[in-house]
N, C-alpha and C. Protein backbone atom coordinates (compact mmCIF):
# COMPACT_ATOMS: atom_id res chain seq x y z
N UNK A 1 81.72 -169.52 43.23
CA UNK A 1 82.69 -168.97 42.28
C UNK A 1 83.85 -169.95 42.04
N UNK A 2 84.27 -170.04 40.99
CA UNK A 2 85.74 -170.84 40.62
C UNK A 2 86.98 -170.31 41.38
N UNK A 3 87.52 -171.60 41.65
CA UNK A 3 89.31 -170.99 43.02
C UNK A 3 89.59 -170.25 42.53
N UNK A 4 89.93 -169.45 41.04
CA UNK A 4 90.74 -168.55 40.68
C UNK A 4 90.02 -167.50 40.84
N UNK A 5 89.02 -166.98 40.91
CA UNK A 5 88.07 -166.08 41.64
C UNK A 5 88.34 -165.72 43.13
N UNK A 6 88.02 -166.69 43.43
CA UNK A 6 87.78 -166.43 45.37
C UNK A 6 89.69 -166.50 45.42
N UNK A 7 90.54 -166.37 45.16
CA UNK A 7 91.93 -166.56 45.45
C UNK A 7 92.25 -164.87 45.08
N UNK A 8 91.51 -164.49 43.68
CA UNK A 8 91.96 -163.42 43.38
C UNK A 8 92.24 -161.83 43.65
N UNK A 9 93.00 -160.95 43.83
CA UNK A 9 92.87 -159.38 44.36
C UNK A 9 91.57 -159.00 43.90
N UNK A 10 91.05 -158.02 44.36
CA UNK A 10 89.84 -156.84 43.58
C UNK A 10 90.02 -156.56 42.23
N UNK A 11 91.33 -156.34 41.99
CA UNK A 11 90.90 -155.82 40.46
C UNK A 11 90.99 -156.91 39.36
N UNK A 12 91.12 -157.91 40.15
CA UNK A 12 91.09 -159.43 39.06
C UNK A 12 89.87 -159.40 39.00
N UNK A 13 89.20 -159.61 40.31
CA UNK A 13 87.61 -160.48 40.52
C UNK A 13 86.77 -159.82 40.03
N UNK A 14 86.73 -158.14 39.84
CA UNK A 14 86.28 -156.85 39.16
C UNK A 14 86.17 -157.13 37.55
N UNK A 15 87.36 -157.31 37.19
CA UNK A 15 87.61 -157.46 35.60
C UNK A 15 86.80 -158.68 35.19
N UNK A 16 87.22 -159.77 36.02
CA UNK A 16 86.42 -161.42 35.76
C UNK A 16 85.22 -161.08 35.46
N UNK A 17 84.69 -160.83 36.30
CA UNK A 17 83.16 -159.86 36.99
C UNK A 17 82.90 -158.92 35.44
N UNK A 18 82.96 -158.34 34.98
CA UNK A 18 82.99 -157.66 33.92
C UNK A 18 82.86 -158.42 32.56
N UNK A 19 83.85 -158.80 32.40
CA UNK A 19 83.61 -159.55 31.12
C UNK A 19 82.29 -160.93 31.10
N UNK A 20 82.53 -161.69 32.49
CA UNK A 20 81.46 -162.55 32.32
C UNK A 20 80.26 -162.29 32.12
N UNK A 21 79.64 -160.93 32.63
CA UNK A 21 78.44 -159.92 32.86
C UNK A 21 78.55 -159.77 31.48
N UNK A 22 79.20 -158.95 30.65
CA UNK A 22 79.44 -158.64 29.36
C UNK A 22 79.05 -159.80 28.49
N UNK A 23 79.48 -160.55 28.44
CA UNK A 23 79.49 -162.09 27.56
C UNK A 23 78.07 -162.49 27.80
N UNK A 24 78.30 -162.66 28.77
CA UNK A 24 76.28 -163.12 29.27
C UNK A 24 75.62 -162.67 28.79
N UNK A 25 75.23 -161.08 28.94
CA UNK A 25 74.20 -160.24 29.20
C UNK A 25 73.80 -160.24 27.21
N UNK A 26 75.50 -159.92 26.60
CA UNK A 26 74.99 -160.26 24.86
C UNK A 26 74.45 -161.82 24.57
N UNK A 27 74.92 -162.44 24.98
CA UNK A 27 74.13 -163.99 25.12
C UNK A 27 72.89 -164.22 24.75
N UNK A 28 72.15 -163.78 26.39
CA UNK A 28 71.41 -164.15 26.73
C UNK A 28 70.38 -162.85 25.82
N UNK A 29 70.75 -161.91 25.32
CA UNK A 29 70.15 -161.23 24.90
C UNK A 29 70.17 -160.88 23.22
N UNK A 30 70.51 -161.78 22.68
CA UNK A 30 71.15 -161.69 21.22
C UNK A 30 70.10 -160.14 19.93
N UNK A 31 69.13 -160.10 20.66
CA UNK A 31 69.00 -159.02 19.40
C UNK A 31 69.54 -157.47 20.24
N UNK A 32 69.99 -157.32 21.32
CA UNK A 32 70.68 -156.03 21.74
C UNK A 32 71.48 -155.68 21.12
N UNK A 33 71.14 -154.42 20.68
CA UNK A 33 72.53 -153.78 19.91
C UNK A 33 73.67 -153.03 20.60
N UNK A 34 73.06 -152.78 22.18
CA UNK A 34 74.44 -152.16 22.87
C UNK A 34 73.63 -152.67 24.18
N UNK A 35 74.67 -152.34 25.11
CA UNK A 35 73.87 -152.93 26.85
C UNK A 35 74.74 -151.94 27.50
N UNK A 36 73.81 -150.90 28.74
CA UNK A 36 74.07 -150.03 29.45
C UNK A 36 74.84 -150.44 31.02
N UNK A 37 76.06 -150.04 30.99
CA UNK A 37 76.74 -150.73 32.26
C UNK A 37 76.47 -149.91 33.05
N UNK A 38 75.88 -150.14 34.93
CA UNK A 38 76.07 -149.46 36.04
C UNK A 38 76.62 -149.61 36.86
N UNK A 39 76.64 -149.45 37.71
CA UNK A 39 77.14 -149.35 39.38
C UNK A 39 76.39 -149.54 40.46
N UNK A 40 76.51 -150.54 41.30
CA UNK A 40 75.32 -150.39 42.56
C UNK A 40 75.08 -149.33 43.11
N UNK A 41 76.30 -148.21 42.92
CA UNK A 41 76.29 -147.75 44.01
C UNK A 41 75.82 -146.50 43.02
N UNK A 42 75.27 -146.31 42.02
CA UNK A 42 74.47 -145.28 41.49
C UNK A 42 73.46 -144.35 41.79
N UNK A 43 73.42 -143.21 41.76
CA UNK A 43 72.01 -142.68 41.18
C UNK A 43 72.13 -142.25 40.14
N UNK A 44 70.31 -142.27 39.20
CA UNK A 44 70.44 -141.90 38.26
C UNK A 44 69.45 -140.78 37.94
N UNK A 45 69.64 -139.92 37.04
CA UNK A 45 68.45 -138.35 37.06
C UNK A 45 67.33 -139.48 36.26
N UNK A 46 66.54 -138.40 36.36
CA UNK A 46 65.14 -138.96 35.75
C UNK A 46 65.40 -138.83 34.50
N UNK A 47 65.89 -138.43 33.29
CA UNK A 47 66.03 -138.64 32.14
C UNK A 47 67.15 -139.63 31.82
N UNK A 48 67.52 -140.45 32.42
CA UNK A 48 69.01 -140.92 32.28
C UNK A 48 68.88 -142.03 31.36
N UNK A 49 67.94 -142.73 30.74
CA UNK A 49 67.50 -143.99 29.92
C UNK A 49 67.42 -143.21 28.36
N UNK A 50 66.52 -142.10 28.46
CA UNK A 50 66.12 -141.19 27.12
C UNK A 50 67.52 -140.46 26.62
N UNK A 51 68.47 -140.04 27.90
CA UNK A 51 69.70 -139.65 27.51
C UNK A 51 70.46 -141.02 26.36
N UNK A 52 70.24 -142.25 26.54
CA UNK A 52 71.21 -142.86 26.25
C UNK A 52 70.63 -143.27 25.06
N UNK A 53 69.14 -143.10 24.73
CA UNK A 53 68.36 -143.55 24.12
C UNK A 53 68.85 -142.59 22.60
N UNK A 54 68.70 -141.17 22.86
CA UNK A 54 68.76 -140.14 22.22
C UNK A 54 70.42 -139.88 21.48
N UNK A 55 71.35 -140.59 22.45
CA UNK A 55 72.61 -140.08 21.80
C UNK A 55 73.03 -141.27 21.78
N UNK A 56 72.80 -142.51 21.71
CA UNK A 56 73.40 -143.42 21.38
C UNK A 56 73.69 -143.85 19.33
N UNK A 57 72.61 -143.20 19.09
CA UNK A 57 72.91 -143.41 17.93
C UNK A 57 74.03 -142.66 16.92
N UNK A 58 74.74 -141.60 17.30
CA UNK A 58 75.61 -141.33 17.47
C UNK A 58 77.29 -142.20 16.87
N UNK A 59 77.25 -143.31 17.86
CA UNK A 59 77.71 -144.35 17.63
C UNK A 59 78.05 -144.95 16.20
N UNK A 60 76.45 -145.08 15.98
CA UNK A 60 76.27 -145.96 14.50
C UNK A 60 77.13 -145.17 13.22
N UNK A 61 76.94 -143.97 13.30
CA UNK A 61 77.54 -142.83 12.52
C UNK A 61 78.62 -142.56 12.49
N UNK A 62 78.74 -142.04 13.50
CA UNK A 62 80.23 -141.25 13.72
C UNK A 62 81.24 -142.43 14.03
N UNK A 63 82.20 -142.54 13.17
CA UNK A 63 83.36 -144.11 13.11
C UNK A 63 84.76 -142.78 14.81
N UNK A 64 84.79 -141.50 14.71
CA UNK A 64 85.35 -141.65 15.67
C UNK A 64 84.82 -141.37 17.21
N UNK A 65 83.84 -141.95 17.29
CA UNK A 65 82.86 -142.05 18.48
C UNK A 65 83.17 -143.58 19.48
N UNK A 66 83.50 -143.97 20.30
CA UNK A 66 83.93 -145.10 20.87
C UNK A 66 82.40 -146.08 21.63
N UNK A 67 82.05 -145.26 22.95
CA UNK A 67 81.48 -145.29 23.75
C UNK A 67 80.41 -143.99 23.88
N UNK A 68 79.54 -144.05 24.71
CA UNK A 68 78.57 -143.17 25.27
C UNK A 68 79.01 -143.24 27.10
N UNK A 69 78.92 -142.20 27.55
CA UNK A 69 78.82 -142.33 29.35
C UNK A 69 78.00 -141.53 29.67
N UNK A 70 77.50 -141.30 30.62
CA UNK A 70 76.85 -140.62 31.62
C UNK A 70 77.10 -139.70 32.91
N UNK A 71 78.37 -139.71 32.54
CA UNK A 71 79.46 -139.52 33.83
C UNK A 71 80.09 -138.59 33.44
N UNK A 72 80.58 -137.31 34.11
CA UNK A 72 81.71 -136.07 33.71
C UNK A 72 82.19 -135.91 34.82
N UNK A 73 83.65 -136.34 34.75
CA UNK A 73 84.55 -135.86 35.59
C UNK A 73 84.60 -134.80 35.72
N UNK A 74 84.33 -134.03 34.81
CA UNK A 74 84.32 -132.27 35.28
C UNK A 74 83.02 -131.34 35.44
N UNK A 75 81.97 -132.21 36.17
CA UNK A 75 80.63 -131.99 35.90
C UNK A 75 80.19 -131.10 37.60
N UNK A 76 81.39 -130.30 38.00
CA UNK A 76 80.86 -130.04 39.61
C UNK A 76 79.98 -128.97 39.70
N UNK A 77 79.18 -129.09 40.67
CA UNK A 77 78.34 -128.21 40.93
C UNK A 77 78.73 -126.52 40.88
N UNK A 78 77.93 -125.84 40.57
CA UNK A 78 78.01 -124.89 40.41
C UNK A 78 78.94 -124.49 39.00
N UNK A 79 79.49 -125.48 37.92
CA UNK A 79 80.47 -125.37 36.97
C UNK A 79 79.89 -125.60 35.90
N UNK A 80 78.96 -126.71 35.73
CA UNK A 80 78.04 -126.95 34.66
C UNK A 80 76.53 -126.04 34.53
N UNK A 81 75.69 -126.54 33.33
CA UNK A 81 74.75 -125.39 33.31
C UNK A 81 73.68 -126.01 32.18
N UNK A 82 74.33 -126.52 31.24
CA UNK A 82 73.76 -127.13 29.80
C UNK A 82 73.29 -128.21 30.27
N UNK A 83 72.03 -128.89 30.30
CA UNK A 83 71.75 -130.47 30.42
C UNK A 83 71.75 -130.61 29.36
N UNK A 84 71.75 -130.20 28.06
CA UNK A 84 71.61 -131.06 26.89
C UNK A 84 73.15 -130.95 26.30
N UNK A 85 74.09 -130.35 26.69
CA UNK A 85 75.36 -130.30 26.25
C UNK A 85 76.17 -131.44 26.38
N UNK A 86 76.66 -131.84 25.05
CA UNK A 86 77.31 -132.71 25.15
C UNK A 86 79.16 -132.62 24.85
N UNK A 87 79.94 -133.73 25.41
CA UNK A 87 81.50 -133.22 25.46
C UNK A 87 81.43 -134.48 24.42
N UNK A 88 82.87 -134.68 24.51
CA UNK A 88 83.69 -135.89 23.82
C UNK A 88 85.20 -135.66 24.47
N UNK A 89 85.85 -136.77 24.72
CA UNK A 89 87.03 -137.31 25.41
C UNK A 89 87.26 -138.50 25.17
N UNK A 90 88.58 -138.76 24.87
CA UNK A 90 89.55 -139.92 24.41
C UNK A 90 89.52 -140.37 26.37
N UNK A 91 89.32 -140.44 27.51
CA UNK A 91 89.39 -140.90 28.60
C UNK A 91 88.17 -141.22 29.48
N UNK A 92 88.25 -142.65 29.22
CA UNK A 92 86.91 -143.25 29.56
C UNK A 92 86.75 -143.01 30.86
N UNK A 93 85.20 -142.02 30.64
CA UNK A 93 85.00 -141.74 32.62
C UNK A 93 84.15 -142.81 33.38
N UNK A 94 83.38 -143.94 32.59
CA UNK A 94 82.92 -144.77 33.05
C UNK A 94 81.54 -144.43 33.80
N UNK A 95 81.11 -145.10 34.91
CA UNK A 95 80.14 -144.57 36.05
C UNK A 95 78.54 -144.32 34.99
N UNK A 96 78.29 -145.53 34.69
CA UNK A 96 77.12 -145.60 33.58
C UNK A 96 77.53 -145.12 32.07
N UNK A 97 77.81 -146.25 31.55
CA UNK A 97 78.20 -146.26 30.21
C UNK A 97 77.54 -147.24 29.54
N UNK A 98 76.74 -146.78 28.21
CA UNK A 98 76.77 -147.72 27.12
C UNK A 98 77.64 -148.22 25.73
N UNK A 99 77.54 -149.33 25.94
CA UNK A 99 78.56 -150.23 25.09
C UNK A 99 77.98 -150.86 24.25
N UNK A 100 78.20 -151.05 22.71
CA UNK A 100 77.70 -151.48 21.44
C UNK A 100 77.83 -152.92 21.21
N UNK A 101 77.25 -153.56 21.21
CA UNK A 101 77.61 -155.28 21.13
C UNK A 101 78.65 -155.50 20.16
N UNK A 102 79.06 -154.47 18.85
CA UNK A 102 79.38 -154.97 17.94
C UNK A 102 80.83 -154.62 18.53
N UNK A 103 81.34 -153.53 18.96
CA UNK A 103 82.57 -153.38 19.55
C UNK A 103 83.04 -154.01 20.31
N UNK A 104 81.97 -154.65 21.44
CA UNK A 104 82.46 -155.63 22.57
C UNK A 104 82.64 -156.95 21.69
N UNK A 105 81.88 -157.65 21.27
CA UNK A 105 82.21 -159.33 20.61
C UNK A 105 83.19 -158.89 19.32
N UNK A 106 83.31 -158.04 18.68
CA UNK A 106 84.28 -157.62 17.48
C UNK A 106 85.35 -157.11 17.98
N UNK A 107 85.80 -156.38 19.28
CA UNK A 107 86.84 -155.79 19.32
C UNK A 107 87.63 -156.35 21.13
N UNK A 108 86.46 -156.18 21.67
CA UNK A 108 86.87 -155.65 23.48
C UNK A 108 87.09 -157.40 23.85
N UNK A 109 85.79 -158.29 23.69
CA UNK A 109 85.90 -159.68 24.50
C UNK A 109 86.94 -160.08 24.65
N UNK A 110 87.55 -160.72 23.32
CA UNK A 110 88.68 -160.98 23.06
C UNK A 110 90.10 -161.54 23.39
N UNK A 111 90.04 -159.93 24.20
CA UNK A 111 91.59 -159.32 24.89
C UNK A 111 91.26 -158.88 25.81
N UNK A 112 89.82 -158.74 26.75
CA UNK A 112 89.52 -158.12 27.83
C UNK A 112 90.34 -158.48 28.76
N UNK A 113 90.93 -157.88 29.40
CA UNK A 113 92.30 -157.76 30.42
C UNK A 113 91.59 -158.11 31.81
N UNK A 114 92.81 -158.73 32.63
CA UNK A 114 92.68 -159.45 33.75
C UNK A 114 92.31 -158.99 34.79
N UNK A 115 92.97 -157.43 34.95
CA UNK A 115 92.50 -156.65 35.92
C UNK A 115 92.38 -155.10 35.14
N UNK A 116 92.00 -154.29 36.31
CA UNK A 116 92.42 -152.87 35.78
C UNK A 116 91.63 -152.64 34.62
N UNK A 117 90.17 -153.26 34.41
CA UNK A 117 89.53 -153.12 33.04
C UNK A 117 89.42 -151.52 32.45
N UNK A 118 89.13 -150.31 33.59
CA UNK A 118 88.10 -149.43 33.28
C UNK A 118 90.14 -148.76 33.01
N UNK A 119 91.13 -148.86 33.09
CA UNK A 119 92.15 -148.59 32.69
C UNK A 119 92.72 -148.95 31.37
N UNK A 120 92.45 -150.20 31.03
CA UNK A 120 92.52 -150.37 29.48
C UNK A 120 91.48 -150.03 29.14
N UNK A 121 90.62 -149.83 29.06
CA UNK A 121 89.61 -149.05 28.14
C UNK A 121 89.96 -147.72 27.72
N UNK A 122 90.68 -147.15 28.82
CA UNK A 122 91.34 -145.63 28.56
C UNK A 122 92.62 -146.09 27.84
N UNK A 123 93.91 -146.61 27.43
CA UNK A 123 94.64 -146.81 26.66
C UNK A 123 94.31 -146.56 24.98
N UNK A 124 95.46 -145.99 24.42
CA UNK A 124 95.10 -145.79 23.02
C UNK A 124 95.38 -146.95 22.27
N UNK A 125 96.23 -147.66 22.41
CA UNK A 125 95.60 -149.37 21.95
C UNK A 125 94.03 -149.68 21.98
N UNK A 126 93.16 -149.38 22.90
CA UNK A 126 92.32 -150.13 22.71
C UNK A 126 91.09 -148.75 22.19
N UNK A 127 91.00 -147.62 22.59
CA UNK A 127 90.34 -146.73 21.82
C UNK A 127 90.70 -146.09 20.41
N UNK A 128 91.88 -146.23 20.25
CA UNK A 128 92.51 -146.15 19.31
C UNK A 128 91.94 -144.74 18.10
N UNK A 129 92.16 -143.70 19.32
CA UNK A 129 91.86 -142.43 18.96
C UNK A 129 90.39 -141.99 18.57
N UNK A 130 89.22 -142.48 19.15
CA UNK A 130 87.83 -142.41 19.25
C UNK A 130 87.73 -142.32 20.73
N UNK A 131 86.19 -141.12 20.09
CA UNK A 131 86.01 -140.77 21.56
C UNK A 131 85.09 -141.45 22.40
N UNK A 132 84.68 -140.58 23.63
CA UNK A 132 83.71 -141.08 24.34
C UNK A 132 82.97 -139.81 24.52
N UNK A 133 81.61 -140.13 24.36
CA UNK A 133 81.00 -139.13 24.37
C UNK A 133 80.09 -138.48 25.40
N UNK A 134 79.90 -137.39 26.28
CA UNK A 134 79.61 -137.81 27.68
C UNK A 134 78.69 -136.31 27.89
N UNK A 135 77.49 -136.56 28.86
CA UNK A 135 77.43 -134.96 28.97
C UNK A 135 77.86 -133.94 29.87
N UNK A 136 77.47 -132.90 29.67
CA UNK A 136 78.02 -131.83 30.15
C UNK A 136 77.82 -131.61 31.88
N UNK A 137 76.32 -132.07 31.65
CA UNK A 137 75.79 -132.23 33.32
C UNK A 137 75.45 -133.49 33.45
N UNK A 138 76.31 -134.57 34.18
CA UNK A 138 76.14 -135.97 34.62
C UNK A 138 74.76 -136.63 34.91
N UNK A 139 74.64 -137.52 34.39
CA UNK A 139 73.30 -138.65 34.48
C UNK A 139 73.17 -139.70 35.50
N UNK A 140 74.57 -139.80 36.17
CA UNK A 140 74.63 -140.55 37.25
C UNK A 140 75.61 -139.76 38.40
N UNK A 141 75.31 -140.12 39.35
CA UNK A 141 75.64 -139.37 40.49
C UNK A 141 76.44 -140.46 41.70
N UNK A 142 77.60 -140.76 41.82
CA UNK A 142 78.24 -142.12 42.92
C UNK A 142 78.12 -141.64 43.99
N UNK A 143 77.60 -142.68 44.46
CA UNK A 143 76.54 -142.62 45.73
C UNK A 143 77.57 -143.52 47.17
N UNK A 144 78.50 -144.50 46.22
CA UNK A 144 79.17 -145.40 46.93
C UNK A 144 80.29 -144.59 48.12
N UNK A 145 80.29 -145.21 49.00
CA UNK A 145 81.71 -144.25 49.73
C UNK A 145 82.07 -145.81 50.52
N UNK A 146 82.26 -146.92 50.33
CA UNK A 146 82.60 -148.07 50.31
C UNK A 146 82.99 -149.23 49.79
N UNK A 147 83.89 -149.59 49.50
CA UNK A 147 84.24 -150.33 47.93
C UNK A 147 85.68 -150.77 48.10
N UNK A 148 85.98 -151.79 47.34
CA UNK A 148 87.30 -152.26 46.79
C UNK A 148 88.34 -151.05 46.49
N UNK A 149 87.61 -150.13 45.97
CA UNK A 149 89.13 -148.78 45.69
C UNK A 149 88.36 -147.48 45.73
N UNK A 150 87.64 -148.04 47.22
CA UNK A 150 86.61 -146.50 47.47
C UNK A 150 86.67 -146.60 49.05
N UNK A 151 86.87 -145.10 49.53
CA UNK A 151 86.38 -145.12 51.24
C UNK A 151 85.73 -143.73 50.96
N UNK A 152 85.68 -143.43 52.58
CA UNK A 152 84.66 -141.94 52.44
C UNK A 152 85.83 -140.72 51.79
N UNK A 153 87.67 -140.70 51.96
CA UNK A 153 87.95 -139.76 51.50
C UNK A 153 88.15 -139.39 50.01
N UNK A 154 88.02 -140.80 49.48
CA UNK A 154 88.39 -140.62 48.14
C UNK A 154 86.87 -140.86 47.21
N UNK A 155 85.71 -141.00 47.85
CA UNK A 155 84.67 -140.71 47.47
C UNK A 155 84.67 -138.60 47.48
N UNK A 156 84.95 -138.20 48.60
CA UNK A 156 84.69 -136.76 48.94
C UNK A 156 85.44 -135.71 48.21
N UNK A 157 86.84 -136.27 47.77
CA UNK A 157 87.71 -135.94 47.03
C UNK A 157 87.47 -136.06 45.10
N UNK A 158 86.66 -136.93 44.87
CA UNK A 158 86.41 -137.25 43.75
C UNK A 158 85.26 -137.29 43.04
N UNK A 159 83.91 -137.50 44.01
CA UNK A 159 82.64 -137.33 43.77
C UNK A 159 81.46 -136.27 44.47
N UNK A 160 82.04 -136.38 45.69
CA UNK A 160 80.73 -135.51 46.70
C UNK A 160 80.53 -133.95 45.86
N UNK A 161 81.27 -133.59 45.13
CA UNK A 161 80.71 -132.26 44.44
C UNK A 161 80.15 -132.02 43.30
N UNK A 162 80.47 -133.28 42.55
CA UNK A 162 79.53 -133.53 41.40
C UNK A 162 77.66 -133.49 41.18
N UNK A 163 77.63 -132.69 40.08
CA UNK A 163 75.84 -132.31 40.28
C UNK A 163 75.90 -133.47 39.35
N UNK A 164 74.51 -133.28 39.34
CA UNK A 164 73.86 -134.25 38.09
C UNK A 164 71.99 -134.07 38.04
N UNK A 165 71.89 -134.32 36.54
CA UNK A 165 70.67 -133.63 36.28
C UNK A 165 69.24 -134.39 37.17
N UNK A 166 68.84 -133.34 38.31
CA UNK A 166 67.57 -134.00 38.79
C UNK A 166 66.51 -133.31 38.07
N UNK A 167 66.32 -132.64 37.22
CA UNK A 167 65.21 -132.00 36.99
C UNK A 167 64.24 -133.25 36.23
N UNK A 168 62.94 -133.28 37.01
CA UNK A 168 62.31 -134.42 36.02
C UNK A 168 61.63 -134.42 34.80
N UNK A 169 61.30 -132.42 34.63
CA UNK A 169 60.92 -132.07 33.60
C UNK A 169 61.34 -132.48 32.27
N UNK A 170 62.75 -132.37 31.93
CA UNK A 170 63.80 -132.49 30.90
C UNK A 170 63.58 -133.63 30.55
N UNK A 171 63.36 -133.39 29.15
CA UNK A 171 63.58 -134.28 27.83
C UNK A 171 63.95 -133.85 26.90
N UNK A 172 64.66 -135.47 26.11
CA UNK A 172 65.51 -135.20 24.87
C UNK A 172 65.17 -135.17 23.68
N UNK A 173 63.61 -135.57 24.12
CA UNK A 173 62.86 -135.66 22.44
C UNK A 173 62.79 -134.86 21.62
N UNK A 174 63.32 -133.39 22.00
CA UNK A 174 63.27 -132.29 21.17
C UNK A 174 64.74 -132.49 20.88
N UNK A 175 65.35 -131.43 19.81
CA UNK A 175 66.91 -131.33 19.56
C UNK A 175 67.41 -129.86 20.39
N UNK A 176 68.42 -130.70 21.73
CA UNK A 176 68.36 -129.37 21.76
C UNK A 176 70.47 -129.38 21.94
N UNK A 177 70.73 -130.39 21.39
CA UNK A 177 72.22 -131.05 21.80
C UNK A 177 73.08 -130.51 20.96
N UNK A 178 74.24 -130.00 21.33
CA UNK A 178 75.21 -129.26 21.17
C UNK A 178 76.52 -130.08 21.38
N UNK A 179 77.31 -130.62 20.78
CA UNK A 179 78.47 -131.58 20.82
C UNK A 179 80.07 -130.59 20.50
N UNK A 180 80.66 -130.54 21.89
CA UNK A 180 82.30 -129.90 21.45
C UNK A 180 82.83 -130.37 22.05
């Protein structure tokens, strides 16, 4: 890694880490029209590819649509119910998200910030009143309880109650999506 890397806090080397992945990944991949960000420390339900597949287009349409996630902060067990329900929120929940090439090299590269990325992404400077669109019952499930700005209490406090869809039956190929 370059000195300013290995010298840097977590949420520098995180952000660095981010954008270079970002830059690359459209690179090296030039006819992608969006690229799905994860987490090592993920799981994902068995529909979680067809989810992104099915509502990503979304995007193309709707001008106040930002992002797609996979992730609901308010997705706890026993609270959710709809797998095909979908929300929208101006506050990026991150934790498996897809991102549109044309927003990242047209809008995000740019100005991608030094640290604290998944924090400017939530700023209204940079969403600039578009949402994120996310479902109702989570597609990824954080698995991590070890990390740069993770231990076991603030994993237990923030994730351990979150469901997320295991059913392997479920698919999106039918319409069965509901957006509020």
């Amino acid at each position: 890694p370059p000195p300013a890397f290995q010298s840097a806090d977590g949420a520098t080397r995180i952000a660095m880490h981010y954008k270079y992945a970002l830059s690359k990944g459209f690179e090296l991949f030039p006819a992608a029209p969006a690229m799905i960000i994860v987490e090592d420390d993920l799981l994902f339900s068995p529909d979680f590819l067809e989810y992104f597949e099915q509502v990503a287009p979304i995007l193309d349409v709707d001008e106040s649509s930002f992002l797609v996630s996979a992730w609901s902060d308010n997705g706890y067990k026993g609270k959710v119910d709809d797998p095909y329900a979908l929300r929208r929120t101006e506050f990026f929940p991150g934790l498996g998200w897809l991102l549109p090439r044309c927003l990242y090299l047209g809008e995000l590269e740019a100005q991608w910030p030094t640290a604290h990325w998944d924090h400017w992404l939530r700023s209204a400077a940079i969403n600039k009143g578009r949402e994120i669109i996310y479902p109702q019952v989570p597609r990824t499930f954080h698995n991590g309880v070890r990390g740069t700005f993770m231990d076991q209490g603030t994993h237990n406090r923030y994730f351990r109650d979150i469901a997320y869809n295991q059913n392997k039956l479920l698919s999106w190929k039918a319409d069965h999506t509901s957006v509020s």
